[in-house]
PDB file of N, CA and C in Angstrom:
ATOM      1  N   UNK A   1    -188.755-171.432-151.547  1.00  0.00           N
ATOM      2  CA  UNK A   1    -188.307-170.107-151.195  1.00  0.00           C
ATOM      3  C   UNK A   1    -186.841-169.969-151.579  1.00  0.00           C
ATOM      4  N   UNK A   2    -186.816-168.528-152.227  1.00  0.00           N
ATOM      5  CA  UNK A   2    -184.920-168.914-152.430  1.00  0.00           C
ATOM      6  C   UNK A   2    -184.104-167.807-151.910  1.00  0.00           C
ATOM      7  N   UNK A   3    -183.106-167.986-151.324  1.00  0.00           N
ATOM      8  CA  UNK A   3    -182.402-167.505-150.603  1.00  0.00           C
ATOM      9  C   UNK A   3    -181.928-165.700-150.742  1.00  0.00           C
ATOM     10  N   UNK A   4    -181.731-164.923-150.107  1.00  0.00           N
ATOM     11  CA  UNK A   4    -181.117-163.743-150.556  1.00  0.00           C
ATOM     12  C   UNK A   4    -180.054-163.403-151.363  1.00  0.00           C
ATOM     13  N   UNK A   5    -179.820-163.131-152.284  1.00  0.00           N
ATOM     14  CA  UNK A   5    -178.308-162.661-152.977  1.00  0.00           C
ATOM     15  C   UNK A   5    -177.789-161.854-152.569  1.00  0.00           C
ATOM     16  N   UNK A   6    -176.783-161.574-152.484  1.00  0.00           N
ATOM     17  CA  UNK A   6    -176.223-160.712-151.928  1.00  0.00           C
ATOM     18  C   UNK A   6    -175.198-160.153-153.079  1.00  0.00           C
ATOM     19  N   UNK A   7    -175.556-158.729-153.279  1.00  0.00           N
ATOM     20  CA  UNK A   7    -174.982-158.083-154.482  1.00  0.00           C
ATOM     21  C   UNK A   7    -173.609-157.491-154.437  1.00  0.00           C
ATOM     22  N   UNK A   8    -172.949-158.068-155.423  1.00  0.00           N
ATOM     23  CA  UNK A   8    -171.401-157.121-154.952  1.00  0.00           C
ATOM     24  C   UNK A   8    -171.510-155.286-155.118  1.00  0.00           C
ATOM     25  N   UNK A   9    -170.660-154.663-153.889  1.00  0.00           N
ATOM     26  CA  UNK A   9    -170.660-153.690-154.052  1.00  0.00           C
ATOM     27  C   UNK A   9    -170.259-152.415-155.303  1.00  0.00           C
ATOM     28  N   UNK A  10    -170.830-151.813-155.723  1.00  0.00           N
ATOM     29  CA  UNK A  10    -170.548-151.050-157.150  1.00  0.00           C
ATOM     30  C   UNK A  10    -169.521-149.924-156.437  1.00  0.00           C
ATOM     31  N   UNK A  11    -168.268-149.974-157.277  1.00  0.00           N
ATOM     32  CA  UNK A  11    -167.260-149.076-157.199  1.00  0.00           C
ATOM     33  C   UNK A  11    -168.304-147.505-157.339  1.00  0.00           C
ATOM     34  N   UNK A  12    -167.445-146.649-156.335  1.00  0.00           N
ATOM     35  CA  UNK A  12    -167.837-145.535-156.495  1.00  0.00           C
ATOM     36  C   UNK A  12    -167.339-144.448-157.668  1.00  0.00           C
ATOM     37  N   UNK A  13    -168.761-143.573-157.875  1.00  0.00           N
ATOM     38  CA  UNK A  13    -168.429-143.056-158.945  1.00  0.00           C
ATOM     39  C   UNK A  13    -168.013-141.755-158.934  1.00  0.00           C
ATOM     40  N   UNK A  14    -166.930-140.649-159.202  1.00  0.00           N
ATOM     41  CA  UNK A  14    -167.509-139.588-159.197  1.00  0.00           C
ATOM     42  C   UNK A  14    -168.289-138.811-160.237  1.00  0.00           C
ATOM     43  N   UNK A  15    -168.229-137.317-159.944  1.00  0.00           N
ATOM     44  CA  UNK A  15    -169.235-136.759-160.711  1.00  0.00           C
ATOM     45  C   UNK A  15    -169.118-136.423-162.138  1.00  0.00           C
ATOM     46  N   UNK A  16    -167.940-137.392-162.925  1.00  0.00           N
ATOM     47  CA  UNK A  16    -167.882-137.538-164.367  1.00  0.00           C
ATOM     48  C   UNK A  16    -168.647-139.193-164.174  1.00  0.00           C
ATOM     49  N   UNK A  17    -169.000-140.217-163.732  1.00  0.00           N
ATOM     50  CA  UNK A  17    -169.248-141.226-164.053  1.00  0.00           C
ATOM     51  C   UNK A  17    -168.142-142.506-164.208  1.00  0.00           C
ATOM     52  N   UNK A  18    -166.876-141.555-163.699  1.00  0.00           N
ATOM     53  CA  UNK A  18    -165.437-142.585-163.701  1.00  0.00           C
ATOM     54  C   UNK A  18    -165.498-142.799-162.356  1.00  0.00           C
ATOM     55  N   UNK A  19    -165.336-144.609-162.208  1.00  0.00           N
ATOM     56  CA  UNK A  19    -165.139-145.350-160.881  1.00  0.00           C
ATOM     57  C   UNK A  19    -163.972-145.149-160.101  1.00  0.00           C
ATOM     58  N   UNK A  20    -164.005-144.810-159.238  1.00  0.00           N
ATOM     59  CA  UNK A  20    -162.777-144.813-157.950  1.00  0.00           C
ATOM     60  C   UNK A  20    -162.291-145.755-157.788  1.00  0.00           C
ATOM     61  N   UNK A  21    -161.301-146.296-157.933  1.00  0.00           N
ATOM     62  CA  UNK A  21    -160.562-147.319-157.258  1.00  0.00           C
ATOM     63  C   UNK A  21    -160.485-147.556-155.724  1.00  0.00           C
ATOM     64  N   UNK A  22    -160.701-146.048-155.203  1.00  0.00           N
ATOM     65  CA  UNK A  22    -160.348-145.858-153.569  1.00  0.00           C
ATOM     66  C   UNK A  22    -161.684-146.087-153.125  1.00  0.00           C
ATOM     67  N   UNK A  23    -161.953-146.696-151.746  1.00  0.00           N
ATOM     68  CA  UNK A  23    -163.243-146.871-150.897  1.00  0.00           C
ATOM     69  C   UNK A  23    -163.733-145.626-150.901  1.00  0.00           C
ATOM     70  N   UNK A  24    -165.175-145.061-150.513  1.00  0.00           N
ATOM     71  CA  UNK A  24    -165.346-144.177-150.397  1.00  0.00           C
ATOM     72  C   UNK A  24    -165.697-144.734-148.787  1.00  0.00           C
ATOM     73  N   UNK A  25    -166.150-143.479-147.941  1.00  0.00           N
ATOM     74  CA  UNK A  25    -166.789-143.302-146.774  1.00  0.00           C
ATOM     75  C   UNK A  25    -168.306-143.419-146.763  1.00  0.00           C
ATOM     76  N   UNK A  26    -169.114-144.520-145.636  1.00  0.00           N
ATOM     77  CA  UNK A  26    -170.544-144.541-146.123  1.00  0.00           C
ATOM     78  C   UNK A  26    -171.037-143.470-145.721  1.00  0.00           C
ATOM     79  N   UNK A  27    -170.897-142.848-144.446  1.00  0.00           N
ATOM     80  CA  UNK A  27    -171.883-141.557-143.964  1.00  0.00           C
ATOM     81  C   UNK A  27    -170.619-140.518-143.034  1.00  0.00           C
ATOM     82  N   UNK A  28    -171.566-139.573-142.598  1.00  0.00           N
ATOM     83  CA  UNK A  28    -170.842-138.558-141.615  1.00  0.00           C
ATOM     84  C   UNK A  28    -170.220-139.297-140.634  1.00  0.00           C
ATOM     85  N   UNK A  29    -170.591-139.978-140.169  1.00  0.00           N
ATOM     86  CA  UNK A  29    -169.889-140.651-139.023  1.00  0.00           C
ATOM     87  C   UNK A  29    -168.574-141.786-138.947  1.00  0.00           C
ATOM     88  N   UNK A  30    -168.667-141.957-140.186  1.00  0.00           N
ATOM     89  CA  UNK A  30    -167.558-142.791-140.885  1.00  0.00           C
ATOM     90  C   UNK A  30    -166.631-141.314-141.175  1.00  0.00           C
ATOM     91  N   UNK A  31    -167.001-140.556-141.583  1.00  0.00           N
ATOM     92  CA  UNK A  31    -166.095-139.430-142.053  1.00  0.00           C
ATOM     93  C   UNK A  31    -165.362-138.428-140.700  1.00  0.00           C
ATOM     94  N   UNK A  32    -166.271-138.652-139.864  1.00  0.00           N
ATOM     95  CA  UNK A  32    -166.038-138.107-138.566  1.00  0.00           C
ATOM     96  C   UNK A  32    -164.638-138.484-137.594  1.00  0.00           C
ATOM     97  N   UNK A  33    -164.833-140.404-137.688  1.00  0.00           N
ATOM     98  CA  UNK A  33    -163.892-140.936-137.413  1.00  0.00           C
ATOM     99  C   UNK A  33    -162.425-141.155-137.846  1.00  0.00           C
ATOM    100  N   UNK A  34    -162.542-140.666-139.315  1.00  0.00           N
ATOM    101  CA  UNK A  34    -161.320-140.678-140.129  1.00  0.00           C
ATOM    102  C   UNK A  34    -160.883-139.314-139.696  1.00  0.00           C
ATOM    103  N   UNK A  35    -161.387-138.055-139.729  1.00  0.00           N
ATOM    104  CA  UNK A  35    -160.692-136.219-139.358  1.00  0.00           C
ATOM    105  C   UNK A  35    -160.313-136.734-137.653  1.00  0.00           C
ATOM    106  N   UNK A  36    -161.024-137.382-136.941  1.00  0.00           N
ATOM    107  CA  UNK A  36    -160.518-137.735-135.565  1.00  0.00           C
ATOM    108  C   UNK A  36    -159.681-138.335-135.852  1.00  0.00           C
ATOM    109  N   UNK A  37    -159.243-139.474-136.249  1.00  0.00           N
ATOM    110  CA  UNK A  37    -158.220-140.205-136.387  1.00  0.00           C
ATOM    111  C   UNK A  37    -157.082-139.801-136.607  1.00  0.00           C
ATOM    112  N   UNK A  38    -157.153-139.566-137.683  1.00  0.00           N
ATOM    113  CA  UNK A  38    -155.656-139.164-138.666  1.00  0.00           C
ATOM    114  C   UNK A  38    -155.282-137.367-138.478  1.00  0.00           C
ATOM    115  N   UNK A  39    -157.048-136.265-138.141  1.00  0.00           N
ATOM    116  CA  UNK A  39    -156.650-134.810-137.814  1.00  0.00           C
ATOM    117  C   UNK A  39    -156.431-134.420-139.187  1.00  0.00           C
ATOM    118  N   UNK A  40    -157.046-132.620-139.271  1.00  0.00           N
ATOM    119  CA  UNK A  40    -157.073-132.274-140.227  1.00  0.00           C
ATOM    120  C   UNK A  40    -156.204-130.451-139.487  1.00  0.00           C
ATOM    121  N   UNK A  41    -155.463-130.229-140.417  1.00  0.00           N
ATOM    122  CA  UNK A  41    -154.971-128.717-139.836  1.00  0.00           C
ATOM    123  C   UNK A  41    -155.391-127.948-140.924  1.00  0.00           C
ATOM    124  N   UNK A  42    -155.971-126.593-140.616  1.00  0.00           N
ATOM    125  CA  UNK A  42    -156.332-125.807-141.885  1.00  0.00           C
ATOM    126  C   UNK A  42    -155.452-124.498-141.003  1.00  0.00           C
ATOM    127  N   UNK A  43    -154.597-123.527-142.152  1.00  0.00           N
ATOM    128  CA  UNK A  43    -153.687-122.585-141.801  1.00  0.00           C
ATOM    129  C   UNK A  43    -154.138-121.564-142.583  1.00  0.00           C
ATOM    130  N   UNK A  44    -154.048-120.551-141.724  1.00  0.00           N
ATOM    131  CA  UNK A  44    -154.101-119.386-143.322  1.00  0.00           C
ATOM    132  C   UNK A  44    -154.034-118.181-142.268  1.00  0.00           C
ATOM    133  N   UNK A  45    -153.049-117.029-143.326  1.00  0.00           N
ATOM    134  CA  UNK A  45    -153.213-115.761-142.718  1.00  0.00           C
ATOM    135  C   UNK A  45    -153.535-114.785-143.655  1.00  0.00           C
ATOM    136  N   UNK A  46    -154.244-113.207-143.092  1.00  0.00           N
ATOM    137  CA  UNK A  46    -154.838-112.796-143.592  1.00  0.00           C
ATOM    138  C   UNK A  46    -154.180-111.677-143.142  1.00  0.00           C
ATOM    139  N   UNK A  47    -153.747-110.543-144.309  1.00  0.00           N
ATOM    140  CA  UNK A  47    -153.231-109.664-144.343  1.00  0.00           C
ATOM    141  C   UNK A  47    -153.518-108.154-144.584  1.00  0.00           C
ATOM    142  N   UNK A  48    -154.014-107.294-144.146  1.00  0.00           N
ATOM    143  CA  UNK A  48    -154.370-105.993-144.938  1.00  0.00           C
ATOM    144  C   UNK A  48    -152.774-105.011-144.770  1.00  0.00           C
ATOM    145  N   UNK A  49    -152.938-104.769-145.987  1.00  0.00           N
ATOM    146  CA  UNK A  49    -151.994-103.278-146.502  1.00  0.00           C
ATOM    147  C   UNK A  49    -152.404-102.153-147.329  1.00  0.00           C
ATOM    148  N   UNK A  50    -152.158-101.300-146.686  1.00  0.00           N
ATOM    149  CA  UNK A  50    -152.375-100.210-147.562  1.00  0.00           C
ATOM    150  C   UNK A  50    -150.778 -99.514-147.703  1.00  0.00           C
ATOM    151  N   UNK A  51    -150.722 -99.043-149.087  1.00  0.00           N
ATOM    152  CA  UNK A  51    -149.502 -98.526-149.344  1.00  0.00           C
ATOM    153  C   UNK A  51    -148.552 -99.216-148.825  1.00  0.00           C
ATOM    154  N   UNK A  52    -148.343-100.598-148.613  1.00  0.00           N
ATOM    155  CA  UNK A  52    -147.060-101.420-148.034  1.00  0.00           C
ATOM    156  C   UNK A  52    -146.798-100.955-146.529  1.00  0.00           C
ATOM    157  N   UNK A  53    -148.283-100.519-145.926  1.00  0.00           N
ATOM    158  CA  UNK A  53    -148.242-100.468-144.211  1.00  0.00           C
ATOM    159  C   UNK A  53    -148.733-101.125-143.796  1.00  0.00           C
ATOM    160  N   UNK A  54    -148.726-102.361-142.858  1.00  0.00           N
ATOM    161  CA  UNK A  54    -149.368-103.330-142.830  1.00  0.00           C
ATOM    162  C   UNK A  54    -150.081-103.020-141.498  1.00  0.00           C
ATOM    163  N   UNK A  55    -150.913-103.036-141.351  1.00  0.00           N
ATOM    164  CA  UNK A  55    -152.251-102.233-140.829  1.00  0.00           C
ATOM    165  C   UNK A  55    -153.604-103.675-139.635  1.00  0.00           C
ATOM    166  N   UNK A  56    -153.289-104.936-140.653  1.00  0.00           N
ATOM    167  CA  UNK A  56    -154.037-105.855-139.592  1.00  0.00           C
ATOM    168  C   UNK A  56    -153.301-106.889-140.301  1.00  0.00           C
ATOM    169  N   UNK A  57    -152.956-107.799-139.411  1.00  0.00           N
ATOM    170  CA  UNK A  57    -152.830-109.166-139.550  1.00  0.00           C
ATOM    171  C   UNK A  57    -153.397-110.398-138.728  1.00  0.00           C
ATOM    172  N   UNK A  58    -154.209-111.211-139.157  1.00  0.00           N
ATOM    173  CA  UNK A  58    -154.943-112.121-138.570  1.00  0.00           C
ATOM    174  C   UNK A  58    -154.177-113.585-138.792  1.00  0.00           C
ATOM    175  N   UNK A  59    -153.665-114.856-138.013  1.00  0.00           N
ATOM    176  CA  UNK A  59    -153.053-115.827-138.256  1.00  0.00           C
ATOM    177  C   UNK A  59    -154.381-116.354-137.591  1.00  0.00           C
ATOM    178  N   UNK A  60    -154.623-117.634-138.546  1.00  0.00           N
ATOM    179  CA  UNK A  60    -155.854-118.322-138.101  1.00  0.00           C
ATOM    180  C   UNK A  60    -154.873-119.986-138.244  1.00  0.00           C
ATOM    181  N   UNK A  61    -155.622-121.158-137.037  1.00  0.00           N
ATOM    182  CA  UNK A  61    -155.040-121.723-136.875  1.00  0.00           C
ATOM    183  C   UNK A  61    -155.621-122.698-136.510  1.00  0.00           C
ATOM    184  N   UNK A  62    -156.489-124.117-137.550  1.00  0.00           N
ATOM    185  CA  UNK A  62    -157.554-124.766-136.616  1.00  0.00           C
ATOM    186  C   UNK A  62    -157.122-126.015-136.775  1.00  0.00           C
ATOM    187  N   UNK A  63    -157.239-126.800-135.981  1.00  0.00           N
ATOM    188  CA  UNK A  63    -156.369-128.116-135.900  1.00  0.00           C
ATOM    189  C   UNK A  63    -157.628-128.971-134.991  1.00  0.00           C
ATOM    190  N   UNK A  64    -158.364-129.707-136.052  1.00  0.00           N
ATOM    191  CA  UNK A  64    -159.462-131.247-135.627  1.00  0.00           C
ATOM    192  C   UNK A  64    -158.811-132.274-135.441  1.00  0.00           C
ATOM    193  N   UNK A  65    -158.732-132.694-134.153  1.00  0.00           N
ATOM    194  CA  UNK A  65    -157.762-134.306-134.068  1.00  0.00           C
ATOM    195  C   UNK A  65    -158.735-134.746-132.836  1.00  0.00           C
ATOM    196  N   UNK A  66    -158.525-135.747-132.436  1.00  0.00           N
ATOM    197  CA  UNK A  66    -159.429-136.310-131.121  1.00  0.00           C
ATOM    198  C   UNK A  66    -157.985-135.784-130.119  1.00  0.00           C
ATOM    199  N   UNK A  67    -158.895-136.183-128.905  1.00  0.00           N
ATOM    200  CA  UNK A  67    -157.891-136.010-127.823  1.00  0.00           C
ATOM    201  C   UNK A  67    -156.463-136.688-127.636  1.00  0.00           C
ATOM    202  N   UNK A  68    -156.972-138.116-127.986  1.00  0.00           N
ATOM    203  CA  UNK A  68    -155.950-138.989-127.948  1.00  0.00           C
ATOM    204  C   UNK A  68    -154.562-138.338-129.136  1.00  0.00           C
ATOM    205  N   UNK A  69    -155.171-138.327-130.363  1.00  0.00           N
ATOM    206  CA  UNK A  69    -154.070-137.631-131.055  1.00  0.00           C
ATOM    207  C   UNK A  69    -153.855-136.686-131.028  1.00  0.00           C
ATOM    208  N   UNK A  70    -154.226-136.171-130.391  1.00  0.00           N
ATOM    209  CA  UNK A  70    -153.608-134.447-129.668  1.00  0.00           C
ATOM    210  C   UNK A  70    -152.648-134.904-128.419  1.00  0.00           C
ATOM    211  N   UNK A  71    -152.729-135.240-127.968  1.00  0.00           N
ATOM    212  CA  UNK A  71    -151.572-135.724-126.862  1.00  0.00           C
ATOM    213  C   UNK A  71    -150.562-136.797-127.924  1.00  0.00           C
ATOM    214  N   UNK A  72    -150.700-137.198-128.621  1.00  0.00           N
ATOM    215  CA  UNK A  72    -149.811-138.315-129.111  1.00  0.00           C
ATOM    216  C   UNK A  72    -148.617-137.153-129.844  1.00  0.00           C
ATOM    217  N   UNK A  73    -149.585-136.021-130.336  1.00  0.00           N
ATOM    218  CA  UNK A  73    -148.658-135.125-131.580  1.00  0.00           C
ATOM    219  C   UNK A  73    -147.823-133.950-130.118  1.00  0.00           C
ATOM    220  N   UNK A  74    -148.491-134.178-129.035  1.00  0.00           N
ATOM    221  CA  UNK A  74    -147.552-133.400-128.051  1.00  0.00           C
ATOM    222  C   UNK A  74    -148.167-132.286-127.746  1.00  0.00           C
ATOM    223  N   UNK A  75    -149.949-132.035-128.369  1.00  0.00           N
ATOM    224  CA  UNK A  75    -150.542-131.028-127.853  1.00  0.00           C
ATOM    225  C   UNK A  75    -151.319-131.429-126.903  1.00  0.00           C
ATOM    226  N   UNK A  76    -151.204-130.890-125.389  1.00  0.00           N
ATOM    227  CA  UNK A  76    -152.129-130.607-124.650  1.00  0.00           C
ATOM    228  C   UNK A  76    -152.352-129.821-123.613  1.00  0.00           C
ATOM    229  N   UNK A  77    -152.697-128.699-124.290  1.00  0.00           N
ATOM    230  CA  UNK A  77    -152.783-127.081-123.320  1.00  0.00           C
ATOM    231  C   UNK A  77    -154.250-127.309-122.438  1.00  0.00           C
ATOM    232  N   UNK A  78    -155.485-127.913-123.025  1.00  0.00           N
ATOM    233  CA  UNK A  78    -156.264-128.006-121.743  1.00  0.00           C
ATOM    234  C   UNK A  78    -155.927-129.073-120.432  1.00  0.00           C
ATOM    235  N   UNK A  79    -154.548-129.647-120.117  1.00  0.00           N
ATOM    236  CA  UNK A  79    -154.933-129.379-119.492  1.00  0.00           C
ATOM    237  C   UNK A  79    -154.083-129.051-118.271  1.00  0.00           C
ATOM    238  N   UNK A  80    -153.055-127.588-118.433  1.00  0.00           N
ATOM    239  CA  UNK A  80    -153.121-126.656-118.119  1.00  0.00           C
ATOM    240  C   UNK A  80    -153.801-125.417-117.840  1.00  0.00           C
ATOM    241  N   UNK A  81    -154.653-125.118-118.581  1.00  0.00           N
ATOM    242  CA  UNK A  81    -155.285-124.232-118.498  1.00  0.00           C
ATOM    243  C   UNK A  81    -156.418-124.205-117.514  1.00  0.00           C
ATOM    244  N   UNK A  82    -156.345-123.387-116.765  1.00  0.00           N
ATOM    245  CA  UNK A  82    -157.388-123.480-115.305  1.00  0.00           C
ATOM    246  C   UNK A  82    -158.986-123.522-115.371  1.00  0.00           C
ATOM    247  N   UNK A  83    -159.240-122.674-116.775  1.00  0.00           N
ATOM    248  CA  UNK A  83    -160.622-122.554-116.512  1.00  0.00           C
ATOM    249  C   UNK A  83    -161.584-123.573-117.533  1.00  0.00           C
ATOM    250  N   UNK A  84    -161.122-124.780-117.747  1.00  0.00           N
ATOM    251  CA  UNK A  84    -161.034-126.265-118.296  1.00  0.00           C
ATOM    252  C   UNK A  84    -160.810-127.362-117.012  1.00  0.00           C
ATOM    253  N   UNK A  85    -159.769-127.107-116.342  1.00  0.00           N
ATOM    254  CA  UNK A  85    -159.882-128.286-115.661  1.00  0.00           C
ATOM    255  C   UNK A  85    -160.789-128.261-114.185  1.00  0.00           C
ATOM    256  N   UNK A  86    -160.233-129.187-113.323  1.00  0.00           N
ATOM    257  CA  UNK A  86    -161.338-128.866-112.233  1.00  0.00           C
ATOM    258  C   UNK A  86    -161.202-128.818-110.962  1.00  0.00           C
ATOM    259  N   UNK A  87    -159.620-127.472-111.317  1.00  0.00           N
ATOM    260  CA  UNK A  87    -159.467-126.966-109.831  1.00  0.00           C
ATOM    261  C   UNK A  87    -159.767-125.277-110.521  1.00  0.00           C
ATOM    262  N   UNK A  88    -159.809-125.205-111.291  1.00  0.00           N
ATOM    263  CA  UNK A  88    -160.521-124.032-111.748  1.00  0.00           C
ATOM    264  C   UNK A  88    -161.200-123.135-110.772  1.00  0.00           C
ATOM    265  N   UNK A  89    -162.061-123.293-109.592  1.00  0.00           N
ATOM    266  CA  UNK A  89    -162.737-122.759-108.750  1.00  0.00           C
ATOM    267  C   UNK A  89    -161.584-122.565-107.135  1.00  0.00           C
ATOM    268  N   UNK A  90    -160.791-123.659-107.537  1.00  0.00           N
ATOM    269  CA  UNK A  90    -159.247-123.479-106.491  1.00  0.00           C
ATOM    270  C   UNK A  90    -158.606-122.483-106.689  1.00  0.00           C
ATOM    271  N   UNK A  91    -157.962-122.073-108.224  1.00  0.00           N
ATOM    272  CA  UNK A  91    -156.990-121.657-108.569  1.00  0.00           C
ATOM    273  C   UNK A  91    -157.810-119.822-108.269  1.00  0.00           C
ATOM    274  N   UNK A  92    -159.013-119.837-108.503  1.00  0.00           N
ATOM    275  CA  UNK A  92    -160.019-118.351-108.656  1.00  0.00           C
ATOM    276  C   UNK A  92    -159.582-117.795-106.813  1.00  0.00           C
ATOM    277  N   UNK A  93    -160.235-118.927-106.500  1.00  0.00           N
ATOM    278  CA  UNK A  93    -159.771-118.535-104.544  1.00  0.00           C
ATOM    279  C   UNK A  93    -158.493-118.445-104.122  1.00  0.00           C
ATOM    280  N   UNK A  94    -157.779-119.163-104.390  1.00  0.00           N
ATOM    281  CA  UNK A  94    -156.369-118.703-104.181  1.00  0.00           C
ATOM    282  C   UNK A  94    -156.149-117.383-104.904  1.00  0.00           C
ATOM    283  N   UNK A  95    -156.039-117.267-105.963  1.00  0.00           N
ATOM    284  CA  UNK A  95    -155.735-116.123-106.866  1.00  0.00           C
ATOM    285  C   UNK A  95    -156.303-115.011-105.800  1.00  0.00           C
ATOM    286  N   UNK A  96    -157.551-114.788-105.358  1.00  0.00           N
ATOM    287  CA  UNK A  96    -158.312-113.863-105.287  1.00  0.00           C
ATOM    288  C   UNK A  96    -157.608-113.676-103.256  1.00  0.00           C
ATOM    289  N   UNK A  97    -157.153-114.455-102.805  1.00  0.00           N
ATOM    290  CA  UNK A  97    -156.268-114.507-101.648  1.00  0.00           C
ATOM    291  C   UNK A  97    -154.983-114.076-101.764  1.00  0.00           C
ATOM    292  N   UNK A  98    -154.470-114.469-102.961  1.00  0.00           N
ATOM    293  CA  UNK A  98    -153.119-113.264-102.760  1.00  0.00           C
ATOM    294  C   UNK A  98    -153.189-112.147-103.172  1.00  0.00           C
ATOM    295  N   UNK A  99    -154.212-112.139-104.056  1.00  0.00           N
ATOM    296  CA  UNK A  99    -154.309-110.513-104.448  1.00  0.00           C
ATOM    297  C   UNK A  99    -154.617-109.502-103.184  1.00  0.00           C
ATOM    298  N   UNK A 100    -155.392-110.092-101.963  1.00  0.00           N
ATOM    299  CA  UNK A 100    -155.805-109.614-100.163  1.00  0.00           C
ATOM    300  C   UNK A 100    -154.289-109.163-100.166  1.00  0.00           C
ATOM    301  N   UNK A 101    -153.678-110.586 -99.960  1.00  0.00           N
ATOM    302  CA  UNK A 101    -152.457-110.754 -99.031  1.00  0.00           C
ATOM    303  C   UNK A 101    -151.408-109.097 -99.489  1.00  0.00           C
ATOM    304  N   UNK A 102    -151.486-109.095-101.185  1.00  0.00           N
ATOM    305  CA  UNK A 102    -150.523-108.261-101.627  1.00  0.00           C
ATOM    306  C   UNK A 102    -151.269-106.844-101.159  1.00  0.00           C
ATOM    307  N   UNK A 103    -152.188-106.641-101.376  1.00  0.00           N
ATOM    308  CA  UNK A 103    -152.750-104.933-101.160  1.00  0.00           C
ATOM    309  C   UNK A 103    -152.455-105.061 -99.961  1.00  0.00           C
ATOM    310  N   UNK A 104    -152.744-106.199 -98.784  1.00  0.00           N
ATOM    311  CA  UNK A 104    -152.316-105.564 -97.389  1.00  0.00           C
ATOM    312  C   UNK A 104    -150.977-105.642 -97.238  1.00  0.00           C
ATOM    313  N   UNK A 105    -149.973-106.009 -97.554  1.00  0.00           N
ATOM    314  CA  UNK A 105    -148.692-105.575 -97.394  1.00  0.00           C
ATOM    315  C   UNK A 105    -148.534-104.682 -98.279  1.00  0.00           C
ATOM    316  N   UNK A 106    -149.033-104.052 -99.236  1.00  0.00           N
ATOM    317  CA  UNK A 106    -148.710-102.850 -99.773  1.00  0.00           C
ATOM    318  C   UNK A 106    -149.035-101.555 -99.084  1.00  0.00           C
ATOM    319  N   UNK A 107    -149.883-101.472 -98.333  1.00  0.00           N
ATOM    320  CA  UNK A 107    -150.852-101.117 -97.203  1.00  0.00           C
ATOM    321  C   UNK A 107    -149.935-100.746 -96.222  1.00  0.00           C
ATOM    322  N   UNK A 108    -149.013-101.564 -95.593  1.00  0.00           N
ATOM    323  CA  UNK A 108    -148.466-101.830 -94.186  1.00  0.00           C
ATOM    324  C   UNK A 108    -146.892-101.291 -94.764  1.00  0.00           C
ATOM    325  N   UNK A 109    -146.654-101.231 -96.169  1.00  0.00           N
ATOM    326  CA  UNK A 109    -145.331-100.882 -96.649  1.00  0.00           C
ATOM    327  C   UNK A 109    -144.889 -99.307 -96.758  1.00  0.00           C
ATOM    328  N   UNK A 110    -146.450 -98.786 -97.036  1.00  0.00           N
ATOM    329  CA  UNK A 110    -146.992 -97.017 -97.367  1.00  0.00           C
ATOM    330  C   UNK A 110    -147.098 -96.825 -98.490  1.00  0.00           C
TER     331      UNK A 110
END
């Protein structure tokens, strides 16, 4: 019986048939881990004018990083934001208690 060979890996090609020097990625999930890792930002704004009146402007703004590198780069708005974290149902009852508190002293003021 003779043993398995084990074949060296063939440089990748692209779609002229010229080899990459650079590794490629084996699947989605390999590719997944690299946009988590390292984060990808895509920017773009979108402008309408007519006659040099500028009429709509849209700033679009999408930024893929994992959590960890979102806190490392100094972003982390969830978790501020109330209706993410998990006093969320605290912050609704309180809220909804001073809003009482204020109409009845507005009430008692005339």
């Amino acid at each position: 019986m003779t043993e398995p060979t084990i074949s060296p890996r063939r440089p990748a090609m692209d779609r002229y048939g010229v080899a990459s020097a650079a590794p490629r990625p084996e699947g989605l999930a390999d590719i997944l881990e690299r946009v988590l890792d390292k984060g990808i930002i895509i920017a773009g704004d979108i402008r309408v004018n007519l006659l040099d009146i500028e009429l709509l402007t849209v700033k679009i703004r999408l930024l893929v990083v994992s959590v960890d590198k979102a806190m490392e780069m100094g972003i982390d708005w969830w978790t501020r934001d109330p209706m993410l974290s998990g006093d969320a149902q605290e912050l609704a009852d309180e809220n909804r208690e001073l809003r009482q508190r204020l109409e009845e002293l507005e009430r008692e003021r005339g």
